[in-house]
Protein backbone atom coordinates (compact mmCIF):
# COMPACT_ATOMS: atom_id res chain seq x y z
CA UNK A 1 69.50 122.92 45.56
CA UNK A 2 72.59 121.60 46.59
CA UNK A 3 74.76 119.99 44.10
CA UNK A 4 76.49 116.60 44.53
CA UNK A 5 75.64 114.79 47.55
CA UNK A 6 76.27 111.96 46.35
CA UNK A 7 80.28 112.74 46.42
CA UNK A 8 79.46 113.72 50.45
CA UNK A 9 81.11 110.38 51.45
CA UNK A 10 84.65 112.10 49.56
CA UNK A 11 84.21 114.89 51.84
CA UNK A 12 83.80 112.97 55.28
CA UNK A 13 87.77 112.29 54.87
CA UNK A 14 89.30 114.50 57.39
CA UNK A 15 93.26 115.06 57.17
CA UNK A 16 95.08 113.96 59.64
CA UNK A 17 96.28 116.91 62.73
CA UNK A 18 94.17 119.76 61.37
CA UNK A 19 91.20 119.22 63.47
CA UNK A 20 90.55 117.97 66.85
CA UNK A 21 88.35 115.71 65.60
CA UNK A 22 90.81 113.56 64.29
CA UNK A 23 91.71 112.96 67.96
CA UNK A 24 89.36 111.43 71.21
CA UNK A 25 89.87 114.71 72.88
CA UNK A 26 86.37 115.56 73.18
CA UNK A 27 85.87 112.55 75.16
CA UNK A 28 87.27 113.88 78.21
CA UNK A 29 84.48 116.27 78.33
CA UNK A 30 81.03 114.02 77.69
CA UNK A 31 80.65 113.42 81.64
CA UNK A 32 79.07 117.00 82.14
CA UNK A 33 77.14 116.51 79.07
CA UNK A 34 75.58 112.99 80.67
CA UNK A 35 74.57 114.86 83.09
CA UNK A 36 72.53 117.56 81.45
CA UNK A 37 71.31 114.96 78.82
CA UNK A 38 69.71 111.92 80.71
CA UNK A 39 67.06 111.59 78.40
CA UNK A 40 67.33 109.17 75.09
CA UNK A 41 65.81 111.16 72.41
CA UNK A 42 63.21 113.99 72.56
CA UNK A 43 62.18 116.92 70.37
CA UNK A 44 64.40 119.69 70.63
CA UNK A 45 62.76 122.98 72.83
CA UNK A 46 65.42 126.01 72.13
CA UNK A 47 63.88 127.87 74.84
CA UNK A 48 66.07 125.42 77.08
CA UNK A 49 69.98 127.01 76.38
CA UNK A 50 71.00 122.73 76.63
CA UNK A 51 69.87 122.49 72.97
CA UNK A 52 72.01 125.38 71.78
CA UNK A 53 75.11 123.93 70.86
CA UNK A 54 76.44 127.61 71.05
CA UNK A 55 74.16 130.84 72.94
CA UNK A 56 75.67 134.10 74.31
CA UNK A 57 73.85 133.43 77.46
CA UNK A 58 76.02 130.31 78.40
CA UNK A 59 79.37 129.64 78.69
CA UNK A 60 80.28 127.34 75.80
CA UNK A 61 83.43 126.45 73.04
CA UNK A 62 82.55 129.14 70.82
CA UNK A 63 83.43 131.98 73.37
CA UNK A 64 87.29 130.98 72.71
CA UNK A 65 89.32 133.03 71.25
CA UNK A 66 92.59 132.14 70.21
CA UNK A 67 95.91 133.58 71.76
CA UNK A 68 97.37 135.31 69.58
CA UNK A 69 93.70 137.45 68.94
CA UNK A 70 92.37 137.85 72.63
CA UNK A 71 93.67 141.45 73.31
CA UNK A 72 91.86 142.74 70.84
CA UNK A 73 88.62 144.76 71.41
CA UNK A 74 85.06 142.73 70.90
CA UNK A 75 82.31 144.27 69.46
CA UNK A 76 78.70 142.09 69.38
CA UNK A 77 77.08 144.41 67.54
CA UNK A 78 76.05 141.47 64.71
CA UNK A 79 74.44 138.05 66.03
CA UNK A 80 75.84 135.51 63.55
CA UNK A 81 73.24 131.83 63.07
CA UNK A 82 75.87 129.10 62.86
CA UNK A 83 74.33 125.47 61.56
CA UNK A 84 77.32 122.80 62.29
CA UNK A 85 78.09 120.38 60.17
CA UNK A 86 77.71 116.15 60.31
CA UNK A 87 79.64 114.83 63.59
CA UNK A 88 77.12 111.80 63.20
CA UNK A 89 79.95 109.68 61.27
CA UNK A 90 80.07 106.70 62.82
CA UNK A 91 80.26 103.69 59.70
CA UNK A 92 78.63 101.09 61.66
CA UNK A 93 75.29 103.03 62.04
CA UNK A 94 75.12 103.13 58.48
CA UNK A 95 71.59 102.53 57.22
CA UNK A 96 70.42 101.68 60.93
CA UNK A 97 70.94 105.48 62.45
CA UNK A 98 69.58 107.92 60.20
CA UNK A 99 69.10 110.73 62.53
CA UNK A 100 70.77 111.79 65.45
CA UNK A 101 69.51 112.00 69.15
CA UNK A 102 69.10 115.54 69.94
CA UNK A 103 70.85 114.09 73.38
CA UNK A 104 73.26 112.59 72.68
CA UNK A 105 75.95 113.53 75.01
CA UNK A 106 78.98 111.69 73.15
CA UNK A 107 77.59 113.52 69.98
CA UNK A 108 77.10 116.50 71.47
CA UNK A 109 80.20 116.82 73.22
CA UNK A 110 82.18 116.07 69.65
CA UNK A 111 80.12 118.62 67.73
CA UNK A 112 81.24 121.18 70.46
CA UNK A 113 85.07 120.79 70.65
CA UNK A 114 85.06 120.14 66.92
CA UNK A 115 83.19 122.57 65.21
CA UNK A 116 81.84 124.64 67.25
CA UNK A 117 85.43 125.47 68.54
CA UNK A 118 87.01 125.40 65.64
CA UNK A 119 84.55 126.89 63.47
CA UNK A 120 81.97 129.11 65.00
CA UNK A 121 84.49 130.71 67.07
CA UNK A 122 85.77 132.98 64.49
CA UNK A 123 82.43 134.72 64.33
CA UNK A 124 82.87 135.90 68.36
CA UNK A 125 85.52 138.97 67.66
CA UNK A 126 82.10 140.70 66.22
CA UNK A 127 79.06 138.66 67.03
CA UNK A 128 76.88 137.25 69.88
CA UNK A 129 77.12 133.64 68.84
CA UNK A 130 74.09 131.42 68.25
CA UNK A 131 74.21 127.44 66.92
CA UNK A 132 71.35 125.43 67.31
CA UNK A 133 71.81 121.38 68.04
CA UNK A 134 69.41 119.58 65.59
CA UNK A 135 68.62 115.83 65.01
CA UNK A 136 71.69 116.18 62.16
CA UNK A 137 71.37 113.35 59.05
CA UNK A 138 73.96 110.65 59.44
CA UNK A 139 76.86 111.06 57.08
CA UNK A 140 75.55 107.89 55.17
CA UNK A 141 72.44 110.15 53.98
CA UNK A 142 74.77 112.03 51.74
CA UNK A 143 76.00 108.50 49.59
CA UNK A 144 73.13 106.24 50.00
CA UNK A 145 71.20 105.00 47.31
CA UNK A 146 67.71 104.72 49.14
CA UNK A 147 67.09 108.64 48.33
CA UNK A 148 63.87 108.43 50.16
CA UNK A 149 65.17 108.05 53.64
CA UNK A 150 68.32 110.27 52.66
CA UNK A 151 65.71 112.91 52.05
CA UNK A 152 63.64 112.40 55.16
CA UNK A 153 66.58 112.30 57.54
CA UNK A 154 67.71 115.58 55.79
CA UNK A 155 64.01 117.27 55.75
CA UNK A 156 64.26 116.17 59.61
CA UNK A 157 67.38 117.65 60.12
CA UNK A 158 66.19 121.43 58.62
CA UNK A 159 62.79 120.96 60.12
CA UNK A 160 65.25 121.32 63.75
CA UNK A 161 67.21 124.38 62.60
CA UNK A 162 64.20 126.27 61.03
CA UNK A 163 62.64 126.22 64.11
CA UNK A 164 65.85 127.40 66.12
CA UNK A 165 66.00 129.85 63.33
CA UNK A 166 62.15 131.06 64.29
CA UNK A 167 62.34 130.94 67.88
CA UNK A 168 65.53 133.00 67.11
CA UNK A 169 64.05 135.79 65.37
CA UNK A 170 60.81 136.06 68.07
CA UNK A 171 62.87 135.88 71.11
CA UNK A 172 67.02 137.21 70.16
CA UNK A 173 66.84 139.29 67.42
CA UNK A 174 65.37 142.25 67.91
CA UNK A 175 66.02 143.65 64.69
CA UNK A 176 69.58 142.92 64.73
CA UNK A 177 72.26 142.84 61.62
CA UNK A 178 72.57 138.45 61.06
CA UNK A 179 75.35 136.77 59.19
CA UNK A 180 74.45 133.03 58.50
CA UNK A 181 77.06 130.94 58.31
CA UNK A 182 77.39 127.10 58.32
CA UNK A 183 79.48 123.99 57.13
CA UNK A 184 78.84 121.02 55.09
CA UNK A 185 75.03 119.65 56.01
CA UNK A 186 74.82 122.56 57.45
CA UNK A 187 75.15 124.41 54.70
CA UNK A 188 72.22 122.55 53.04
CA UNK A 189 70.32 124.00 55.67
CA UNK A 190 71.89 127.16 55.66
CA UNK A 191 70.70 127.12 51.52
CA UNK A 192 67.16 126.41 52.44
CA UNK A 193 66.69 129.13 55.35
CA UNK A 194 68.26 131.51 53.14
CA UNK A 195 65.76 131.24 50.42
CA UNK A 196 62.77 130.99 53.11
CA UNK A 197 63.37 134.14 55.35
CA UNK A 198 65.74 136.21 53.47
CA UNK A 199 65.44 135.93 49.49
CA UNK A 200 62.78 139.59 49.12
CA UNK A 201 61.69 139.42 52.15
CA UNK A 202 62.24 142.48 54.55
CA UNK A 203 64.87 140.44 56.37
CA UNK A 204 66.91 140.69 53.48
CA UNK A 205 67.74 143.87 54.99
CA UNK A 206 69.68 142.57 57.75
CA UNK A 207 71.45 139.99 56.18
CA UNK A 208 75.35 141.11 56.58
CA UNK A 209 76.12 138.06 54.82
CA UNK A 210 76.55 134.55 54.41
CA UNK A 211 79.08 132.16 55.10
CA UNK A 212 77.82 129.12 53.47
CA UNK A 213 80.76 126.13 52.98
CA UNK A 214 82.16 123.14 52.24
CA UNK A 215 79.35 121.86 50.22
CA UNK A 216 78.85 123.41 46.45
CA UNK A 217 75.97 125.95 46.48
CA UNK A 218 74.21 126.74 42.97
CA UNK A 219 74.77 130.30 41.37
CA UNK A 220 71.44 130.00 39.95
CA UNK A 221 69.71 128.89 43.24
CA UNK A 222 69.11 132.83 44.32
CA UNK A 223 67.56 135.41 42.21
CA UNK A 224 67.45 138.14 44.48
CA UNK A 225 70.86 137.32 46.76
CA UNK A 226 74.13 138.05 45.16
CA UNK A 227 77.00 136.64 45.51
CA UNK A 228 79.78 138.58 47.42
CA UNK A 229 82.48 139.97 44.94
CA UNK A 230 84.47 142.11 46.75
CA UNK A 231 85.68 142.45 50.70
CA UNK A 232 83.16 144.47 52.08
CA UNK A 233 80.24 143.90 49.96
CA UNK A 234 77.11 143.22 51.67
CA UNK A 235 73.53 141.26 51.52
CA UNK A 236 75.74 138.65 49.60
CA UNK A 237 76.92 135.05 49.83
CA UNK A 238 80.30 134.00 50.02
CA UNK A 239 80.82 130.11 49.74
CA UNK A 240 83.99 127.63 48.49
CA UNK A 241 85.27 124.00 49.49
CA UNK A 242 89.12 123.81 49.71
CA UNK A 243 90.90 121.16 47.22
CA UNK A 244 94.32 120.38 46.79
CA UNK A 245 96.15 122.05 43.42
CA UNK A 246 95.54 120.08 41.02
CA UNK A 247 92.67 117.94 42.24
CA UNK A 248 89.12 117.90 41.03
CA UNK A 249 87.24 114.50 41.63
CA UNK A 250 85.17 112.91 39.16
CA UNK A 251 82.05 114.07 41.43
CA UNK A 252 82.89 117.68 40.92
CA UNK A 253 84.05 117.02 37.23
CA UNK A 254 80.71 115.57 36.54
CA UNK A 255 78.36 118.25 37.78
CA UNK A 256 76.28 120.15 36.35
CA UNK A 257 75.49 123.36 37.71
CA UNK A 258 78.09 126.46 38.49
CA UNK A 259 78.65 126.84 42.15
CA UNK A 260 79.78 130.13 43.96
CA UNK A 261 83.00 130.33 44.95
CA UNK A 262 84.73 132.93 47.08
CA UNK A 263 88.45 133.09 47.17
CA UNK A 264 89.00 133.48 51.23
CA UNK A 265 91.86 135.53 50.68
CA UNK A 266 91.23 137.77 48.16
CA UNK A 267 87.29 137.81 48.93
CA UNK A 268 86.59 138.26 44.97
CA UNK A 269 85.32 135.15 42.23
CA UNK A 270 88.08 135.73 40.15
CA UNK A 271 90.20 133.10 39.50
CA UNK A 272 94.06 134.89 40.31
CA UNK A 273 95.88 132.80 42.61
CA UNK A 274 96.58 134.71 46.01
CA UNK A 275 99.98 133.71 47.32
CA UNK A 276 100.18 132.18 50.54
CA UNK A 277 102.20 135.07 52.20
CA UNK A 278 98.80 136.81 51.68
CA UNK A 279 97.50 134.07 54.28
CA UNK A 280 97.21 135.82 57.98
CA UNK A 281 96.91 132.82 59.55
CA UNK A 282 95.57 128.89 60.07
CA UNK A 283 94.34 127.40 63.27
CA UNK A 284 94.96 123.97 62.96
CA UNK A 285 95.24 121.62 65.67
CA UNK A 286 96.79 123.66 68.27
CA UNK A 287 94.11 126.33 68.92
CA UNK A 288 96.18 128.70 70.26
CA UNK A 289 98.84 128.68 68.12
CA UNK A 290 98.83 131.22 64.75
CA UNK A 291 100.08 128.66 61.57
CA UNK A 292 101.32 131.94 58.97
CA UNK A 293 101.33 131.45 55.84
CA UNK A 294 100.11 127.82 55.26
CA UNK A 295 98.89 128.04 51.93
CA UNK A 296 97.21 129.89 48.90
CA UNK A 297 94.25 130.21 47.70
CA UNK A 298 93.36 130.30 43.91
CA UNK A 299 89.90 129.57 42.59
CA UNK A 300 89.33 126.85 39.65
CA UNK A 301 85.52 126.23 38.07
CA UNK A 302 83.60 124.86 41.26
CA UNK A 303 86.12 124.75 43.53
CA UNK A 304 89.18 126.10 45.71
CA UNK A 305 92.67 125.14 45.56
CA UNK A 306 95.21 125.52 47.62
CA UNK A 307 99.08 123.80 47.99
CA UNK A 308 100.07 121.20 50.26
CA UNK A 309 99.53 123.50 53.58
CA UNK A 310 102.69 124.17 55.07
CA UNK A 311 103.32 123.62 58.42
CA UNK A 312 105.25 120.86 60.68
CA UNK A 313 104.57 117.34 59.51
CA UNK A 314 102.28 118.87 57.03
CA UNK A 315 104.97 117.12 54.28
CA UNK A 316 103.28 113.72 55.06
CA UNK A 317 99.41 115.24 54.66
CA UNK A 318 97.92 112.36 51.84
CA UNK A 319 94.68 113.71 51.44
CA UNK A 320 93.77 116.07 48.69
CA UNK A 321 90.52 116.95 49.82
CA UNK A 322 90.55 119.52 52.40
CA UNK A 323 87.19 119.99 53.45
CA UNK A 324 87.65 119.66 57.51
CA UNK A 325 89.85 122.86 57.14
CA UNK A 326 87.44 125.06 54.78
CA UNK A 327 87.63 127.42 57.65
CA UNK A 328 90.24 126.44 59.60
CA UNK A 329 92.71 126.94 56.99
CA UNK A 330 91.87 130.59 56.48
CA UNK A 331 90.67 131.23 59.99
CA UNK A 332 92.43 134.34 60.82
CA UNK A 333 91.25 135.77 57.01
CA UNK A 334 87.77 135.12 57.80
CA UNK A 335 87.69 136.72 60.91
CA UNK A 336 89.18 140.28 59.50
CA UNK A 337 86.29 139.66 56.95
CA UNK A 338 83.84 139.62 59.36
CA UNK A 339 84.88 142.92 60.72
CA UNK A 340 85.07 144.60 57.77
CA UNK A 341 81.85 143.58 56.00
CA UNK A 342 80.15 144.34 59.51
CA UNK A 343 81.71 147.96 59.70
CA UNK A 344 80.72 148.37 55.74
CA UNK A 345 77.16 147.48 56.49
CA UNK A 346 77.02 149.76 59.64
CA UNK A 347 78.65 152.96 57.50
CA UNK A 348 75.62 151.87 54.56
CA UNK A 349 72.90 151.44 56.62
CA UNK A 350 73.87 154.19 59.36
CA UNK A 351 73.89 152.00 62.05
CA UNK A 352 76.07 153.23 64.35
């Protein structure tokens, strides 16, 4: 379903100063998390808001907004189902962890101020905000060669978020508008949930779209889903992992199957490259702080690419492989999308 997983342990290298997760900053905040998780493991229950990593109806990292954005108007008239990525990195449970613990308040606390900060956030300018926790695959699922446990720790994993997903629908929904968005294993998820409850179903109806990155997602995998081609096109999927120019590892060279691939500022699969003046805006390591015009973006085959991102120090970025910033880098682009394929579907479906 999803190509390449194999080349997952490539795209656990996060460069240095674009997230917070390079950084123990998250630490400071695991003592209220102890608290609220005193139990070892246990099966997740999503009626209790503790094993929603983000919910409208508590106050968590997703509400923030950046600076530069927070006097403009909110509208919640979408509910966006956000599906994290792997935080469960840690090298020396390779092979020994395979799943995580639901509460785990170190864990938890990382997936927060990392991605759920940094990433879900830039759905909450026009959507009520839901991200389940789940019992995530360690990072080593993605590279090992026992392919058995890799796919039971996985199966594990989407077993958690289809049932957020379902409790979701009965109990939140209400026949809402949904955009489903995720990163990296979550996106594997994301895949899977798609083809369950949307692909001709009569929730297909409500999809506004997807957000689906940082791991390559097969054209052919959807018959009845298209994928997005334009801004404001809706019922559609819009998915890319971010590359340096120039750089296409042998993993990528050697598959198979074409992957979609949105261009995040141009929102269309061709393959022009989109200058980065064109780029509204990066949140990088300072969240508050608006990084314009960091870098480009220019499809190529399966992937993205983008230049060296521009910003201070950014001269002694190594990597090549972007992945931690697949939304980061074109945060303040993705947000305007939002809006805009939310008010297309409204005006289609005379919603408002």
């Amino acid at each position: 379903m999803i190509d390449s997983k194999k080349g997952f342990l490539f795209l656990s290298a996060l460069f240095t100063c674009i997230l917070p997760g390079c950084f123990p900053s998250y630490k400071a905040q695991t003592s209220g998390y102890k608290t609220s998780f005193q139990i070892s493991d246990s099966i997740p229950d999503y009626s209790d808001l503790k094993y929603w990593a983000a919910h409208p109806w508590k106050k968590d990292p997703s509400d923030s907004i950046p600076l530069p954005l927070r006097n403009i108007p909110i509208d919640t008239s979408v509910d966006v189902f956000f599906i994290h990525p792997t935080t469960l990195t840690d090298p020396k449970l390779n092979g020994r962890i395979w799943n995580a613990s639901i509460n785990d308040a170190d864990l938890n606390a990382k997936t927060d101020y990392t991605s759920i900060l940094y990433q879900a956030s830039v759905f909450n300018g026009n959507c009520r905000v839901f991200a389940p926790r789940y019992r995530q695959a360690h990072i080593f699922s993605f590279f090992t060669t026992d392919t058995t446990k890799s796919k039971d720790a996985l199966n594990l994993a989407y077993r958690d978020v289809e049932t957020a997903f379902a409790y979701y629908l009965k109990n939140y929904n209400n026949g809402r508008p949904i955009i489903i968005a995720s990163h990296s294993q979550g996106t594997v998820h994301a895949a899977m949930l798609l083809k369950k409850y949307f692909e001709q179903t009569n929730l297909q109806t409500q999809l506004v779209a997807a957000y689906i990155v940082g791991l390559p997602v097969a054209k052919n995998l959807f018959q009845y889903i298209e994928v997005c081609k334009t801004p404001t096109e809706t019922g559609c999927i819009n998915s890319w992992r971010t590359f340096r120019t120039g750089y296409l590892p042998t993993y990528v060279q050697n598959e198979k199957s074409k992957a979609i691939v949105t261009n995040p500022l141009s929102w269309t699969t061709t393959d022009s490259l989109i200058s980065r003046m064109n780029n509204d805006g990066s949140v990088l390591y300072k969240f508050n702080k608006r990084y314009l015009h960091t870098n480009s973006a220019q499809i190529h085959g399966n992937v993205l690419w983008t230049n060296r991102p521009k910003f201070f120090f950014g001269i002694f970025l190594k990597t090549k492989n972007y992945h931690a910033g697949d939304y980061n880098l074109f945060y303040y682009s993705i947000r305007k999308n939002i809006k805009e394929r939310i008010e297309a579907y409204h005006h289609l479906t005379n919603t408002r």
